[in-house]
Structure formats: C-alpha cells, structure tokens
Protein backbone atom coordinates (compact mmCIF):
# COMPACT_ATOMS: atom_id res chain seq x y z
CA UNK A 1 62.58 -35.11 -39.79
CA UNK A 2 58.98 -34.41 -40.98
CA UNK A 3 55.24 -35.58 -41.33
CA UNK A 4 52.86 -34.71 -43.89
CA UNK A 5 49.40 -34.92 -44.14
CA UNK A 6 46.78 -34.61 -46.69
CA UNK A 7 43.49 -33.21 -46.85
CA UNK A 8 41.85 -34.72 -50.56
CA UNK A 9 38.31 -32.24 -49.95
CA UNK A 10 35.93 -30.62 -52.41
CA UNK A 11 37.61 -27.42 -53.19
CA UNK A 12 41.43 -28.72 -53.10
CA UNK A 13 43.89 -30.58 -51.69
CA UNK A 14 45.17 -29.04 -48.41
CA UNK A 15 48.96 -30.41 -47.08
CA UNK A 16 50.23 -29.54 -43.47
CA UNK A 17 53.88 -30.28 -42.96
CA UNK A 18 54.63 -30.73 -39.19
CA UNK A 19 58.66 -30.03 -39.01
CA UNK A 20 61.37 -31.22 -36.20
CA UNK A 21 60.57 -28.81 -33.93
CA UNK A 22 56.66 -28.62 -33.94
CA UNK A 23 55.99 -26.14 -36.38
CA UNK A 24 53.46 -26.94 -38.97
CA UNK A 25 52.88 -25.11 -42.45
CA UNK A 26 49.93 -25.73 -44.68
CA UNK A 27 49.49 -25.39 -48.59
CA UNK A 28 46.48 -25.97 -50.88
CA UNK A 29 46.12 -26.37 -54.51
CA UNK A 30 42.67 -26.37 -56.02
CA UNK A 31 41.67 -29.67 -57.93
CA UNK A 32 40.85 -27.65 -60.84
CA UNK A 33 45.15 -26.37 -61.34
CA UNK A 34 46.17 -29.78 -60.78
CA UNK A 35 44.08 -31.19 -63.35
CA UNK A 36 45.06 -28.87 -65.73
CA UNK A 37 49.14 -29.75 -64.55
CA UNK A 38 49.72 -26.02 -63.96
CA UNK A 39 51.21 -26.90 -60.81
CA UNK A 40 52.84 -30.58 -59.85
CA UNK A 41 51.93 -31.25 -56.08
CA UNK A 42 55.83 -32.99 -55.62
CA UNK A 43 57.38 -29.76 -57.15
CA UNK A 44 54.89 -27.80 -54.39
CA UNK A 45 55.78 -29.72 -51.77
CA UNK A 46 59.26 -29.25 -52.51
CA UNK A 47 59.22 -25.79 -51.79
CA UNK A 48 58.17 -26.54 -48.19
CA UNK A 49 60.38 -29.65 -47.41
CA UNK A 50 63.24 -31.92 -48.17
CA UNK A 51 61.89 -34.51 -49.61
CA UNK A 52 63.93 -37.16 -47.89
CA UNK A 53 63.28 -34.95 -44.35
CA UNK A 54 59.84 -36.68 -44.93
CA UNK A 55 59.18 -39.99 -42.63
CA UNK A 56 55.31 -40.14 -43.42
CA UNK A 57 52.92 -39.25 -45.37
CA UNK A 58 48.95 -39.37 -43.98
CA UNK A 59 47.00 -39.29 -47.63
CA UNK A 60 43.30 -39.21 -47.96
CA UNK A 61 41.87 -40.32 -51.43
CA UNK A 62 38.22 -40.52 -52.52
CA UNK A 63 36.24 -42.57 -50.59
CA UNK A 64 38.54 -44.78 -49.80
CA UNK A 65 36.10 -48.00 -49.30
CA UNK A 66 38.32 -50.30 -51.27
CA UNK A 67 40.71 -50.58 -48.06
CA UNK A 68 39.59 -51.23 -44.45
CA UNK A 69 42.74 -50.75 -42.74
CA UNK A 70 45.13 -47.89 -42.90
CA UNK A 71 47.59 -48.93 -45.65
CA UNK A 72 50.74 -48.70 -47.16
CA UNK A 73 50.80 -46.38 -50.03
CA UNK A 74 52.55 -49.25 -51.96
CA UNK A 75 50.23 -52.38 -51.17
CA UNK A 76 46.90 -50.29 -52.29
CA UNK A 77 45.45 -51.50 -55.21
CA UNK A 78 43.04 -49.23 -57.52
CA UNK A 79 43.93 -46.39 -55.24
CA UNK A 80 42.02 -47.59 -52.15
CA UNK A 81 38.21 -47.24 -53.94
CA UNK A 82 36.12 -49.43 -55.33
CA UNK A 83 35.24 -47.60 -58.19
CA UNK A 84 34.75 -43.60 -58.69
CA UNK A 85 30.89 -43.98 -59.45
CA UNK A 86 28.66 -42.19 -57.42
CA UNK A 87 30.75 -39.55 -55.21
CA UNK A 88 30.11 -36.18 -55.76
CA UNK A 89 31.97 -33.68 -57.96
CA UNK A 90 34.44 -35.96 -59.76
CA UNK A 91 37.45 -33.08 -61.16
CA UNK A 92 40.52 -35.82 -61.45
CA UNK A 93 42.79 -33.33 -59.54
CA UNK A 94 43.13 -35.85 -56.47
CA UNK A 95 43.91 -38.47 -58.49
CA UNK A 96 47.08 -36.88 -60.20
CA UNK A 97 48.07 -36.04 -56.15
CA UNK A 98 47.49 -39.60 -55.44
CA UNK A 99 49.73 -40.91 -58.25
CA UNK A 100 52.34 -38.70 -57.71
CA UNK A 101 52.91 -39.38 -54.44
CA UNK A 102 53.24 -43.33 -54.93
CA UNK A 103 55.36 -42.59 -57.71
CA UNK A 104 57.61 -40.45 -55.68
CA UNK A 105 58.46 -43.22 -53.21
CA UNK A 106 57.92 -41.02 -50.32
CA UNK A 107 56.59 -43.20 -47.04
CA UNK A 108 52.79 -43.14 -47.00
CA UNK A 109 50.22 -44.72 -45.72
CA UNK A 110 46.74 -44.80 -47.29
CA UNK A 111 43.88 -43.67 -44.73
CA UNK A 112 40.50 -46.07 -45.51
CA UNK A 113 36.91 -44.56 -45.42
CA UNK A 114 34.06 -45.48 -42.76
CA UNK A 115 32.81 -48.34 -44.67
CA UNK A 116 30.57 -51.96 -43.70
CA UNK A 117 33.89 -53.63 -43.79
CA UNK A 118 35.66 -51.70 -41.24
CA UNK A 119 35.14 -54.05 -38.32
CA UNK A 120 35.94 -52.24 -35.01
CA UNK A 121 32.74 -50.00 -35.76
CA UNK A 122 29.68 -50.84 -33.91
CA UNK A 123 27.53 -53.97 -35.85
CA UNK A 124 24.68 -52.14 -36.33
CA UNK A 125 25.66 -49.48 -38.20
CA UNK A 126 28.15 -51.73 -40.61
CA UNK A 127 24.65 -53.31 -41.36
CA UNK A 128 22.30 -50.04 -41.36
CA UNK A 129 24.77 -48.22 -43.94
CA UNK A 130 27.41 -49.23 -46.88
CA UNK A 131 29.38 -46.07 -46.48
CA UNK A 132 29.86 -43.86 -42.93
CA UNK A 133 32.39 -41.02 -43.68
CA UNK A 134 35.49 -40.80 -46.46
CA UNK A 135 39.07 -40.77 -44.97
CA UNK A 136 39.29 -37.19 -44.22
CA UNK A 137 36.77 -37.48 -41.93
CA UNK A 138 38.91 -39.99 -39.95
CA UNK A 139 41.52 -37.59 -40.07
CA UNK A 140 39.65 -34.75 -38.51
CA UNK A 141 37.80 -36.82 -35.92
CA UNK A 142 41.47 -38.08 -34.74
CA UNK A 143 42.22 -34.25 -34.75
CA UNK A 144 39.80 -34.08 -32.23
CA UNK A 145 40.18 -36.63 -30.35
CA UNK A 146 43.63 -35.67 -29.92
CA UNK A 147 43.31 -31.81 -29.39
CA UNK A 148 40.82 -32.03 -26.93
CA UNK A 149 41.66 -35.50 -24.98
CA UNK A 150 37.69 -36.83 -25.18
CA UNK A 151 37.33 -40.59 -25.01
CA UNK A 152 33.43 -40.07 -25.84
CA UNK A 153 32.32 -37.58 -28.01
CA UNK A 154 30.25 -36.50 -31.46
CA UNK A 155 32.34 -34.96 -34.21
CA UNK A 156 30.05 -33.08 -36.93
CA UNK A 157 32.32 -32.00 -39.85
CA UNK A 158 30.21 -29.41 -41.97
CA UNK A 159 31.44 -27.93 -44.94
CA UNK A 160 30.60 -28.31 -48.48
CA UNK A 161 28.48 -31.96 -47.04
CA UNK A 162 28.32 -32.90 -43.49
CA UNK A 163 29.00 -36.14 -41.75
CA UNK A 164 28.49 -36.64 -38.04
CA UNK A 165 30.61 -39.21 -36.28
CA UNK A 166 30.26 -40.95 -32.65
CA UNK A 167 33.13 -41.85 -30.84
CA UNK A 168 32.92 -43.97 -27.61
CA UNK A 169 35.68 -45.66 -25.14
CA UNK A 170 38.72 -43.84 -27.73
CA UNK A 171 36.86 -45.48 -30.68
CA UNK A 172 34.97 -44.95 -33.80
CA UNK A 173 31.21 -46.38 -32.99
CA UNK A 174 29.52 -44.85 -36.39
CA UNK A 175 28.18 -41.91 -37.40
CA UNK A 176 25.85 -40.11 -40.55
CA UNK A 177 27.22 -39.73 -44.15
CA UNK A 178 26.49 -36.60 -46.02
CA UNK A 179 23.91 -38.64 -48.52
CA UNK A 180 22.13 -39.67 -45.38
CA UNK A 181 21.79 -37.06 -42.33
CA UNK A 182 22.41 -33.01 -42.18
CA UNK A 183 22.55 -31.34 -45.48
CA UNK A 184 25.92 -29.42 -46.47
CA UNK A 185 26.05 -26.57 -48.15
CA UNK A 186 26.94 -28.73 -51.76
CA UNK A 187 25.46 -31.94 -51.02
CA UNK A 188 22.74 -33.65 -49.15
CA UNK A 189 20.43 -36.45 -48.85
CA UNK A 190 18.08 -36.89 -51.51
CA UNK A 191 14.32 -36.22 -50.56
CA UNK A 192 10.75 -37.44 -52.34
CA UNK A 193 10.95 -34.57 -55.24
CA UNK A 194 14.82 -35.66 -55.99
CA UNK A 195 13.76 -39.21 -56.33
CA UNK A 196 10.95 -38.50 -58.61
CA UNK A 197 13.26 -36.28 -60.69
CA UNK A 198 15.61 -39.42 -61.15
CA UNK A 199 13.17 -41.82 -62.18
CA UNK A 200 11.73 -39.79 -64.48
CA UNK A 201 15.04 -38.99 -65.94
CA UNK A 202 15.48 -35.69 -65.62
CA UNK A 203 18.87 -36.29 -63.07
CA UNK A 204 21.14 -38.40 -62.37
CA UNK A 205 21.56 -39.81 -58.75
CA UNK A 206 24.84 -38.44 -58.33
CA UNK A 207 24.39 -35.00 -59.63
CA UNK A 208 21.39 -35.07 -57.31
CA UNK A 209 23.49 -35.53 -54.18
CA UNK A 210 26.01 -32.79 -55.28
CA UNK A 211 23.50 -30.35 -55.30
CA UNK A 212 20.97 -31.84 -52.55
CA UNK A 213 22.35 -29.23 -50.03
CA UNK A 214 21.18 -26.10 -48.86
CA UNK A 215 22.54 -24.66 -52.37
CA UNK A 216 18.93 -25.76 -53.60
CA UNK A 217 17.20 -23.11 -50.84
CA UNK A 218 20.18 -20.63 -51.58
CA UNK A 219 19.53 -20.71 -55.16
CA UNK A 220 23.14 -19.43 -55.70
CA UNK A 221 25.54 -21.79 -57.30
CA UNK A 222 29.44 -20.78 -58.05
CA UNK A 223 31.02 -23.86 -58.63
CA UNK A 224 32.30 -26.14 -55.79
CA UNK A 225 35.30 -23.93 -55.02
CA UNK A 226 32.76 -20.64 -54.65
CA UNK A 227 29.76 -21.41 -53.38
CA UNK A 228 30.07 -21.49 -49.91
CA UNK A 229 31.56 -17.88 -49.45
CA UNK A 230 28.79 -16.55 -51.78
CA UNK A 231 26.33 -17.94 -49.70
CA UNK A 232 27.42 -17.16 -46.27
CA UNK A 233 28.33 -13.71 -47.67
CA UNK A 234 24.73 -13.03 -48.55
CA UNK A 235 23.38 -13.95 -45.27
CA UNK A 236 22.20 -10.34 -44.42
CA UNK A 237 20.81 -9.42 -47.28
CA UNK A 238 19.43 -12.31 -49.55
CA UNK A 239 16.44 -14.20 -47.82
CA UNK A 240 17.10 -17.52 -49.31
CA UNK A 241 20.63 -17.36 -48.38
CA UNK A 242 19.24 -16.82 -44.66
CA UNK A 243 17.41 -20.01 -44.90
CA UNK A 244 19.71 -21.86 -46.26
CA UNK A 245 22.53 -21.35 -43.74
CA UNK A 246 19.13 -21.56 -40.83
CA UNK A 247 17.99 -24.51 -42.42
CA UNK A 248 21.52 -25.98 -42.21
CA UNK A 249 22.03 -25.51 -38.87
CA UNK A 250 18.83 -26.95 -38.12
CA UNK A 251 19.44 -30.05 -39.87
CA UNK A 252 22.79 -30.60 -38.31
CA UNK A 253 21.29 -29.74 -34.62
CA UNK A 254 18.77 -32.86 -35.45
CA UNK A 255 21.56 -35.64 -36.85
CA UNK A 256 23.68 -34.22 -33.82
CA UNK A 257 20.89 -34.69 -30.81
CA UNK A 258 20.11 -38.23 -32.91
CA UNK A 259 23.64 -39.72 -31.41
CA UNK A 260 23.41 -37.63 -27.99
CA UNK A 261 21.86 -40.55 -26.30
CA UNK A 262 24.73 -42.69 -27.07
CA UNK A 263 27.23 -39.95 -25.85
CA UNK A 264 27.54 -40.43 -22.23
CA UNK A 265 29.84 -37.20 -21.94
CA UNK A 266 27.08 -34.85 -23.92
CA UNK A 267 30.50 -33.32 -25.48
CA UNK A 268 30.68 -32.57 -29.40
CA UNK A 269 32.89 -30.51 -31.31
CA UNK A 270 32.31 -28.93 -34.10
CA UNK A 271 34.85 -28.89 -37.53
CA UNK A 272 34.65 -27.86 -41.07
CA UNK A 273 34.50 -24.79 -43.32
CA UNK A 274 31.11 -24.27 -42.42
CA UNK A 275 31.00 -25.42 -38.74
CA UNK A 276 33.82 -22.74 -37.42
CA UNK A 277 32.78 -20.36 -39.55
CA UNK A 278 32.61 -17.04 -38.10
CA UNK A 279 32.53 -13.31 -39.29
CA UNK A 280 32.20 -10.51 -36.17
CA UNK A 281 31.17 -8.07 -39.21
CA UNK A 282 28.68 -10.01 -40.66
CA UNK A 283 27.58 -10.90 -37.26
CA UNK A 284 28.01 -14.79 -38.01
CA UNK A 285 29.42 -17.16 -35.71
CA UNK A 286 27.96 -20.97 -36.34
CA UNK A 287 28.70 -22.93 -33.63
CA UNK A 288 26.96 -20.53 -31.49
CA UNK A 289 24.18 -21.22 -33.84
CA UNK A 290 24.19 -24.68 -33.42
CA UNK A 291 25.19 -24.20 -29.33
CA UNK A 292 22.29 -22.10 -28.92
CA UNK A 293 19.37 -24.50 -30.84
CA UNK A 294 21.19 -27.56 -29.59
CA UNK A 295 20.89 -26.28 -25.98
CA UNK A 296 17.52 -24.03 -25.78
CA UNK A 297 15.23 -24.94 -23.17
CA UNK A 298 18.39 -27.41 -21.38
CA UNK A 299 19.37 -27.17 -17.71
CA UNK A 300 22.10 -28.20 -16.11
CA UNK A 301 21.72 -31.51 -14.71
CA UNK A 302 20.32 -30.83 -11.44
CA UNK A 303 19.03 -33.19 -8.08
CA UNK A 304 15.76 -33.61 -9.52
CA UNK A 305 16.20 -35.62 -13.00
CA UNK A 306 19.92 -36.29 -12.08
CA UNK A 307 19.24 -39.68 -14.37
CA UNK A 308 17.63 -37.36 -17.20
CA UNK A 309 20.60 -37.34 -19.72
CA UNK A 310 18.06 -35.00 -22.46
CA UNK A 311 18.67 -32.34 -19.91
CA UNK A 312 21.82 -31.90 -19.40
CA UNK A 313 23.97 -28.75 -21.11
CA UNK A 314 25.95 -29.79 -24.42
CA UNK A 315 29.37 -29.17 -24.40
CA UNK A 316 30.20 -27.63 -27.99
CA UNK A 317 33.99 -27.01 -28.68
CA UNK A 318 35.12 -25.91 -31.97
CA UNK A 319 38.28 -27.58 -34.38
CA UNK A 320 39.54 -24.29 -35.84
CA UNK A 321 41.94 -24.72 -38.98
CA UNK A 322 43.01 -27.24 -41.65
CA UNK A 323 41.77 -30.15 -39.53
CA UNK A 324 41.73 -32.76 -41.95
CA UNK A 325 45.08 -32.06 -43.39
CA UNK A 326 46.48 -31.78 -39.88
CA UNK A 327 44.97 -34.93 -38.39
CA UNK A 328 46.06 -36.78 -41.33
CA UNK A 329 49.55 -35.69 -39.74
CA UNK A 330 48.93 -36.73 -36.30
CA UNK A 331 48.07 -40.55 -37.83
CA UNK A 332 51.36 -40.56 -39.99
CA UNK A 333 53.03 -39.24 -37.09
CA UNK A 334 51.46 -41.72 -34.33
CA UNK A 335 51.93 -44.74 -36.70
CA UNK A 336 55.39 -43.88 -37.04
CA UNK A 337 55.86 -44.16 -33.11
CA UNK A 338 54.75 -47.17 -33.10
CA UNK A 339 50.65 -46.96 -32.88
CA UNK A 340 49.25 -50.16 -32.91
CA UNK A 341 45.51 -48.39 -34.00
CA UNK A 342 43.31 -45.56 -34.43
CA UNK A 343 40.18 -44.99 -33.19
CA UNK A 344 40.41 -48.95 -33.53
CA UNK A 345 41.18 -48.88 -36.94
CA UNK A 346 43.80 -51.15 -37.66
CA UNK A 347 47.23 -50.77 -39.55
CA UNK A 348 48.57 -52.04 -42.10
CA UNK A 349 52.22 -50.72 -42.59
C-alpha cells in the first residue's frame, strides 16, 4: 500500500511517496525535462513504487479554479482550470504530468484552488477576491495544520510568489494571493509604474506579475528554476540583492500582521523555499527575519492590556521540506480513510 502526492510549483513538479510503513521518498523533475519528454513522470515514478501498491494520488494542477471540490481525477473536465490565461510562467511541463497520470488509471483525486466558488470560505473574501491561493497551497496549509495540531492559525507560503492563508475553527477562512499581498521573489502585485507600463503597451499583464517580485529590486534574473538561489546567494555582497530579500520580508511581515487580528491564537507558521530558508554560513535564517520584525517592540500579554491582542508575542513555527508535495499526501491519504472534508473543503470522490 501507498499514497502519492504532488507538488505542480514553479521550478518542477515535486512527488512524495508515503509507503506501508511510514516512510516517505520525494522526487522532482523540472517542468522544463518534461516538456521536452526527456523523462516520462509514470516511468519516474516507477522507479519508486509499484504502480498498483498506489491507493491515491493527491495532484495539484494550475490554478485549479475550474473545480471547487476536491475531485476525482476522472470526473475533471479541462483539467480542473478555467483557462491557462493569466498565471505566471506557463512551460507545459505540468500539463504532460497531469495527462499522464489520468491516462495511467492510477486513483487520484484532483485538489481545487482557493477560488469565489469555494463556499466554506468566509463570504467576504469570496466577494473581495476571484482567486485566493492555487491547490498547492491547500496542500501545504493541510501540512500544517496537521504537523502542528493548530485549529487557528496563518500559513504564509513564500517562495518564488507568496500567498498568506487564515485558518480558523480547523477551516480555511481566506487568505492573500501572490498578485495581491507580499511580493515573492518571481512574482508580485502589480504597482502604479507596472500599470502604466501595460497601458501603454510596453507589457503584458501577465509577464508583469511574473516578474513583479523582489527580482525587480534584485535586478538578477536566471530563469524561474535559478533565480532564487542567485539571489539569496548574493545577499552579502550585492546591495540590491540585500534589499530585495529585506524588502521581502517586510512585505510579508505586513500581509501577515493584516490577518493577526482575526487569529485568536497569534500562531503562524511559516513554509516555502524562501520562508525556511536558512544558511548558518551565509548567516541567513528567514523566519527569524520575519520573527524578529513581526515581534519588535511586542510583550507578552501581561495584567495590564490582558484584552490588547496587538501585544501579545507571535508564535512563528517553521514547515521544513517538500510541504506541498507531502500535504498533497496527507489529503489522498485522509480521503482514503474515509474524510468527509478538508479544511471544509468538500469531496468529491
């Protein structure tokens, strides 16, 4: 017996395989090989498990707002998007992963984005926003709500974008997505000078948003796989790479403290490439970043403003590893036991 789970991100696609006994091993494949069919994700996956060993398959595709319940592989139609305008870096190595998989006839089910038609999130932000978070995201905050046992908590994801999520009572509330909050390394929200530069022509909205992150302070672009290593490896000795990573954490300390008053438990946890990144000899270590701005000038809530919530200490834990993949594991394994939701997200399988 075993449970897969995939990870469809920026630089690749990431697979953990949790086995019989507990033990999980992960694989990636960069979008760019599978495009060019140098390697066939069945034939890789082979090499790591029996095929009919597998039970379930968590997949994450795209955006994934042309489903609002997590579905079986074989009911989805159009792969689970609306259309493929308008996302980011569009490579086609996903896609081949995608169809491969349904054509395989291994059990999957098809995890949806944060969208306006996912109807256990909170009203307000179905109506404030079209699009919250793509499926991964869902994936990762269930890794966390599983790893560390919170029932109220903010999840900030930061890696090549970064969405923020809220969840409350063991459900998804609603959150930030990368084209609207904290800038990413890659992508970001797209300010006064960006808009200008669209009407007039010069860019398109889309390629806009994949380079609307700190990249544009960094001034050091190597390709969506690249970048973010070249940048954080350049902290110490390139100025703009210094403000960009400062600038980033700065951003994501102000879309974080911007759900804090609807997070009773003032707990978040940090996930992503970019969010657990640490390097002792480069002296790096993010989250303590982020711990240190969110919490600077805080006390511990104390008799006298006991009913202050602003001042009370942050609790910052940190998702280490392939979080997506593996919480896309922990959903195909949870539905499989019988799960009737997650995070209030209904099933369909």
């Amino acid at each position: 017996m075993a449970f897969v789970g995939i990870d469809h991100g920026t630089s690749g696609v990431t697979t953990c395989i949790e086995y019989n006994n507990g033990e999980k091993k992960f694989f990636k494949l960069k979008r760019t090989e599978l495009k060019s069919k140098s390697k066939s994700y069945i034939e890789e996956l082979k090499k790591y498990v029996d095929l009919k060993e597998i039970k379930l398959m968590g997949v994450c595709y795209s955006m994934g707002d042309g489903i609002n319940k997590i579905t079986d592989i074989q009911k989805v139609l159009n792969r689970g998007v609306l259309n493929l305008e308008g996302i980011g870096e569009k490579v086609g190595g996903g896609t081949i992963v995608y169809d491969e998989i349904k054509d395989s006839g291994i059990p999957a089910v098809l995890i949806p984005g944060l969208h306006k038609n996912i109807a256990s999130m909170d009203k307000r932000f179905n109506a404030l926003y079209s699009h919250i978070a793509s499926p991964e995201k869902i994936s990762i905050v269930y890794n966390a709500f599983k790893t560390f046992d919170y029932s109220d908590f903010v999840l900030s994801d930061i890696s090549s974008n970064t969405v923020t999520l809220l969840i409350k009572d063991c459900k998804i509330f609603g959150g930030f997505d990368a084209c609207v909050g904290a800038s990413g390394i890659l992508h970001g929200p797209l300010d006064l000078e960006l808009i200008r530069e669209i009407d007039l022509g010069k860019i398109d909205a889309n390629s806009a948003f994949s380079k609307a992150g700190v990249v544009k302070i960094a001034k050091l672009y190597e390709g969506v796989e690249d970048t973010k290593k070249a940048i954080m490896g350049r902290y110490n000795i390139d100025e703009n790479c210094k403000l960009a990573l400062d600038s980033l954490v700065l951003s994501v300390c102000m879309e974080i403290n911007s759900l804090m008053f609807l997070n009773p438990s003032n707990k978040v946890v940090l996930a992503g490439s970019i969010g657990t990144w640490k390097d002792e000899k480069e002296n790096i270590d993010v989250s303590i970043m982020i711990d240190e701005m969110l919490n600077k000038n805080k006390e511990i809530k104390n008799k006298d403003n006991v009913n202050n919530i602003s001042s009370k200490k942050i609790d910052i834990s940190v998702l280490d590893g392939e979080s997506a993949a593996e919480g896309s594991v922990l959903i195909a394994k949870d539905i499989y036991n019988g799960a009737k939701d997650i995070l209030g997200i209904e099933i369909d399988y």
